[in-house]
Protein backbone atom coordinates (compact mmCIF):
# COMPACT_ATOMS: atom_id res chain seq x y z
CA UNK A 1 -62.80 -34.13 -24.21
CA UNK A 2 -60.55 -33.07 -26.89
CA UNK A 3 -58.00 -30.70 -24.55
CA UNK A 4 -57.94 -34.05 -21.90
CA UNK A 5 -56.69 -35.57 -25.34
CA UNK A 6 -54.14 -33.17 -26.36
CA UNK A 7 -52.72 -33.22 -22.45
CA UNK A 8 -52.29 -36.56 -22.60
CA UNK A 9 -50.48 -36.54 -26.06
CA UNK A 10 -48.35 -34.48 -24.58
CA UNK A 11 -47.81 -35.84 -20.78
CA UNK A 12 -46.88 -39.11 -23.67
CA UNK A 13 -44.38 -36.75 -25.64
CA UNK A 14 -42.71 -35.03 -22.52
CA UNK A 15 -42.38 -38.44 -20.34
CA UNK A 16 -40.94 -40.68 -23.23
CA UNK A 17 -38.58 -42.98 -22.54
CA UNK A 18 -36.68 -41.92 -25.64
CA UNK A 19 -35.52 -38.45 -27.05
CA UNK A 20 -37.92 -36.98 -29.04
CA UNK A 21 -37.74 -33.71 -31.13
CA UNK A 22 -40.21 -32.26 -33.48
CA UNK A 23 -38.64 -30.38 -36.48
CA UNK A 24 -39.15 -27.58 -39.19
CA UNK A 25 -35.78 -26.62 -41.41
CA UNK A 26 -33.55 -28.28 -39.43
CA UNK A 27 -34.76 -26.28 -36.37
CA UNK A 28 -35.77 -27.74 -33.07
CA UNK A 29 -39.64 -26.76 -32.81
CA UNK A 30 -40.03 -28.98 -29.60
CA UNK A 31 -38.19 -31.60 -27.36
CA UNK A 32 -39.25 -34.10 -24.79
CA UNK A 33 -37.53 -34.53 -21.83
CA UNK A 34 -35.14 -37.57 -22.30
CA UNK A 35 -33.50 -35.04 -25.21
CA UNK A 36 -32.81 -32.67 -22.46
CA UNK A 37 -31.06 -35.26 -20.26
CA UNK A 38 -29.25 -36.80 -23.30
CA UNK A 39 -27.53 -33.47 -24.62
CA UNK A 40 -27.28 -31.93 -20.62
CA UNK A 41 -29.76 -29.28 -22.17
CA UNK A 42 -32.25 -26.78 -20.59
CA UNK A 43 -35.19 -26.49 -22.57
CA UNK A 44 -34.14 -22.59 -23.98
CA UNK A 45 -31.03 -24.09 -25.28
CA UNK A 46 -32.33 -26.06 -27.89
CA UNK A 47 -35.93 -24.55 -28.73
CA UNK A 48 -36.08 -22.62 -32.28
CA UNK A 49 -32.14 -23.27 -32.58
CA UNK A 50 -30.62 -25.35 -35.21
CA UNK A 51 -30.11 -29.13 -35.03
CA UNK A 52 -26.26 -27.89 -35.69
CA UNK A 53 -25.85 -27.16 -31.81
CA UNK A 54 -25.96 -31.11 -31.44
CA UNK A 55 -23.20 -31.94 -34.16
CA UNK A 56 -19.11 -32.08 -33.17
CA UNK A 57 -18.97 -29.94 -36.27
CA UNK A 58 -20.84 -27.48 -39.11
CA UNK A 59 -19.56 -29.67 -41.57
CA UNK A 60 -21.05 -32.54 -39.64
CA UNK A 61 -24.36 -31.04 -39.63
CA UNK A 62 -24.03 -30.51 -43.15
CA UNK A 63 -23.42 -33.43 -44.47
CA UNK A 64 -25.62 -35.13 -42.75
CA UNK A 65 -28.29 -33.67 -43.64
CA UNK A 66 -27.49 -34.08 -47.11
CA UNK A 67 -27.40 -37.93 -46.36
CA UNK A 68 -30.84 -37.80 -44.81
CA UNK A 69 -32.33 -36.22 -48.09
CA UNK A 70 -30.39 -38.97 -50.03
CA UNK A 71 -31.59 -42.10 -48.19
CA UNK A 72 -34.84 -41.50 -47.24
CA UNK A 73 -37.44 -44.25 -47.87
CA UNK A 74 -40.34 -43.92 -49.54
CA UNK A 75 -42.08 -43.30 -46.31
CA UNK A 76 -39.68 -40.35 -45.31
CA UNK A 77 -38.36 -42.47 -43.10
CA UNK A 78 -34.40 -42.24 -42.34
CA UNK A 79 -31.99 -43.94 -39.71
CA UNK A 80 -28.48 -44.04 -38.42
CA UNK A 81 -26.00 -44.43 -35.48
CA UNK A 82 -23.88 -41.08 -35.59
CA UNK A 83 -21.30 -39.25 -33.18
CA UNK A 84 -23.45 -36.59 -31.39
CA UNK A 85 -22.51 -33.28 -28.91
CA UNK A 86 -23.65 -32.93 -25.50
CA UNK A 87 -24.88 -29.67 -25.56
CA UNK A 88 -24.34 -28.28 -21.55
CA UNK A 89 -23.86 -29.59 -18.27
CA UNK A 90 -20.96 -31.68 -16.63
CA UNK A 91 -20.51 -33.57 -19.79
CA UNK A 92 -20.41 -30.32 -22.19
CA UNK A 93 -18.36 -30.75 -25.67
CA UNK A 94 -18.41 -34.26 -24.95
CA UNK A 95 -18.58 -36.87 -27.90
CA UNK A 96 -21.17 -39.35 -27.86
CA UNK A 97 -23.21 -42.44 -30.24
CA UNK A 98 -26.17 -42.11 -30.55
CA UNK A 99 -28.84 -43.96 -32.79
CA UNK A 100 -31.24 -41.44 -34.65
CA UNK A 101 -34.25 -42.55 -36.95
CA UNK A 102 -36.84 -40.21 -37.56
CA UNK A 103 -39.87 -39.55 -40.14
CA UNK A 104 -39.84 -36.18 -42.50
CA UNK A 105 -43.85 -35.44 -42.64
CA UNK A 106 -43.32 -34.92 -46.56
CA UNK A 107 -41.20 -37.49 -48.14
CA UNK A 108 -40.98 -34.93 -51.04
CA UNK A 109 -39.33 -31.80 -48.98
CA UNK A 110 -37.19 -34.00 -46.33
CA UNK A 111 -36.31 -31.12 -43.68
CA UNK A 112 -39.73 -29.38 -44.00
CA UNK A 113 -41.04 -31.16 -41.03
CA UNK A 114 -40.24 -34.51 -39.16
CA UNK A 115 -40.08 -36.06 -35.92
CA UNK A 116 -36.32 -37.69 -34.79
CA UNK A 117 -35.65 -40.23 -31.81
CA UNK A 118 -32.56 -39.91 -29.91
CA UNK A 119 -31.21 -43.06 -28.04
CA UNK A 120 -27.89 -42.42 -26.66
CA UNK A 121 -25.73 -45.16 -27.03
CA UNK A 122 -22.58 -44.55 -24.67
CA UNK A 123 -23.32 -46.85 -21.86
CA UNK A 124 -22.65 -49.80 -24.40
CA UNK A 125 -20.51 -47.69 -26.82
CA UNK A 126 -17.41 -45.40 -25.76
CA UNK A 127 -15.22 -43.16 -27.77
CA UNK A 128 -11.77 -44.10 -26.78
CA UNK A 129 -10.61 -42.80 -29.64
CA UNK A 130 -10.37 -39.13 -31.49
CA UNK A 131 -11.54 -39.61 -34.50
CA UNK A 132 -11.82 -36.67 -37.49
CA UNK A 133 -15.30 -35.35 -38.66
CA UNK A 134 -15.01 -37.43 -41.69
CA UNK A 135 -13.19 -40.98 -39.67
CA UNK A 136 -16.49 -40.40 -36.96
CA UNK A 137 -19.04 -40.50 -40.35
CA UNK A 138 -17.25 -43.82 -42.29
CA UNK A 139 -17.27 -45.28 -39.25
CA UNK A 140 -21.15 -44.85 -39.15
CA UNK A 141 -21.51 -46.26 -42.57
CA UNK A 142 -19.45 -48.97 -42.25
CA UNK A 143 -21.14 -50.23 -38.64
CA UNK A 144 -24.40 -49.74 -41.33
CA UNK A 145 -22.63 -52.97 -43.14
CA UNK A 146 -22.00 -50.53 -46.01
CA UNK A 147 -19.28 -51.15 -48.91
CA UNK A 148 -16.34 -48.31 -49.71
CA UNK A 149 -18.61 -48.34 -52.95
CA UNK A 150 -21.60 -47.42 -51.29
CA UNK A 151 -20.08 -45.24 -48.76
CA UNK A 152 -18.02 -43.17 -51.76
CA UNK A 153 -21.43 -42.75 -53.24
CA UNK A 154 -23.06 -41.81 -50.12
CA UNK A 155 -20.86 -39.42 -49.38
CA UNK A 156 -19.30 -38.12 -52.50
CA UNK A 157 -16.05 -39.19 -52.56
CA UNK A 158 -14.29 -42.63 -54.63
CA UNK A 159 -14.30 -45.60 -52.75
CA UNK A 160 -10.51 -45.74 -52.95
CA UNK A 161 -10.61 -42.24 -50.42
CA UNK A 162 -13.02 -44.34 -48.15
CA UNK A 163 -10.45 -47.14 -48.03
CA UNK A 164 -7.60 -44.90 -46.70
CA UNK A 165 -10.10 -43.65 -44.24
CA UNK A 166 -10.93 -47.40 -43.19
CA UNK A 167 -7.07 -47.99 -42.91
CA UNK A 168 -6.87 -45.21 -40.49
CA UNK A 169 -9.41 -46.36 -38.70
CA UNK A 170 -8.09 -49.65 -38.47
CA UNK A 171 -4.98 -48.35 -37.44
CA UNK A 172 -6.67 -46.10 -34.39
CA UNK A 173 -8.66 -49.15 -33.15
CA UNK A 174 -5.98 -51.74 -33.52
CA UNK A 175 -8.23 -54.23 -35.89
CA UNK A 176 -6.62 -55.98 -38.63
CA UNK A 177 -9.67 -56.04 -40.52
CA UNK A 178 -12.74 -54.62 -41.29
CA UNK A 179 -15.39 -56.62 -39.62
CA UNK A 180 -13.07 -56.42 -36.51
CA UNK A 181 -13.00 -52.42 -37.13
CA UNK A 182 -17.10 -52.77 -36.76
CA UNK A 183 -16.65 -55.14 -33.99
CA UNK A 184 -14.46 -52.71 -32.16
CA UNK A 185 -16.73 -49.83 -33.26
CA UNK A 186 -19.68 -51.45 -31.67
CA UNK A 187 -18.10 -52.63 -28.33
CA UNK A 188 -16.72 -49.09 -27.77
């Protein structure tokens, strides 16, 4: 009875209609599927590598992750929209939303071990524009509904930098102000 169980645990894992990936240290341990058509990925391409091969940049990747330590709940649990990196395929290099939200297994020791859904967002959200590493992450936190206070302190810097950053952003999308930015943001 029990291996019927564990093949149907994992016909449920492989055939999800999300992207699923199980994690230890920031390394892919295992993907479904749906994460292999998302990222144009064969299966050898992602297994034991870092998470870092789906991020535009290192610094990306980095900083990130030290957001994810930062804002888990008290659950381990941890969500975002983000710019992502298809990984292979006809589409290779090419920038992408995507929503994550995931669960690290300890709440205490955040990359340790977690699982991380990946819904890819660019059939209702394009990027029209280039945007830098940093523009691509305020851009997250500010379709989050967060202030340049709570950005700066998310991310490190004053609230005054995050503002410049917004400006350029307005400037890119051609929104006059910030709720249009989002709205623009969201409609791609």
């Amino acid at each position: 009875m029990a291996a019927s169980i564990e093949l149907d645990y994992r016909i449920a894992f492989d055939q999800a209609p999300i992207g699923l990936i199980l994690s230890r240290e920031r390394q892919i341990v295992d993907c479904n599927r749906e994460v292999l058509a998302i990222f144009g990925a064969h299966r050898e391409q992602l297994i034991g590598r870092s998470f870092e091969v789906l991020y535009p940049t290192a610094d990306e990747f980095q900083r990130t992750g030290e957001r994810i330590v930062a804002s888990l709940d008290a659950k381990g649990r941890y969500a975002d929209e983000r710019v992502m990196k298809r990984v292979d395929g006809p589409a290779r290099g090419e920038l992408f939303w995507c929503h994550v939200s995931g669960r690290a297994l300890d709440p205490k020791a955040p990359h340790a071990a977690g699982i991380w859904a990946f819904e890819d967002l660019s059939a209702r959200r394009k990027l029209k524009v280039e945007f830098t590493a940093r523009e691509r992450e305020i851009a997250a936190l500010l379709i989050e509904g967060l202030t340049s206070k709570q950005i700066g302190k998310q991310l490190g810097i004053s609230p005054r930098t995050v503002d410049v950053y917004r400006a350029r952003l307005m400037r890119k999308v051609g929104a006059a102000t910030t709720p249009e930015l989002v709205n623009k943001l969201l409609s791609g």
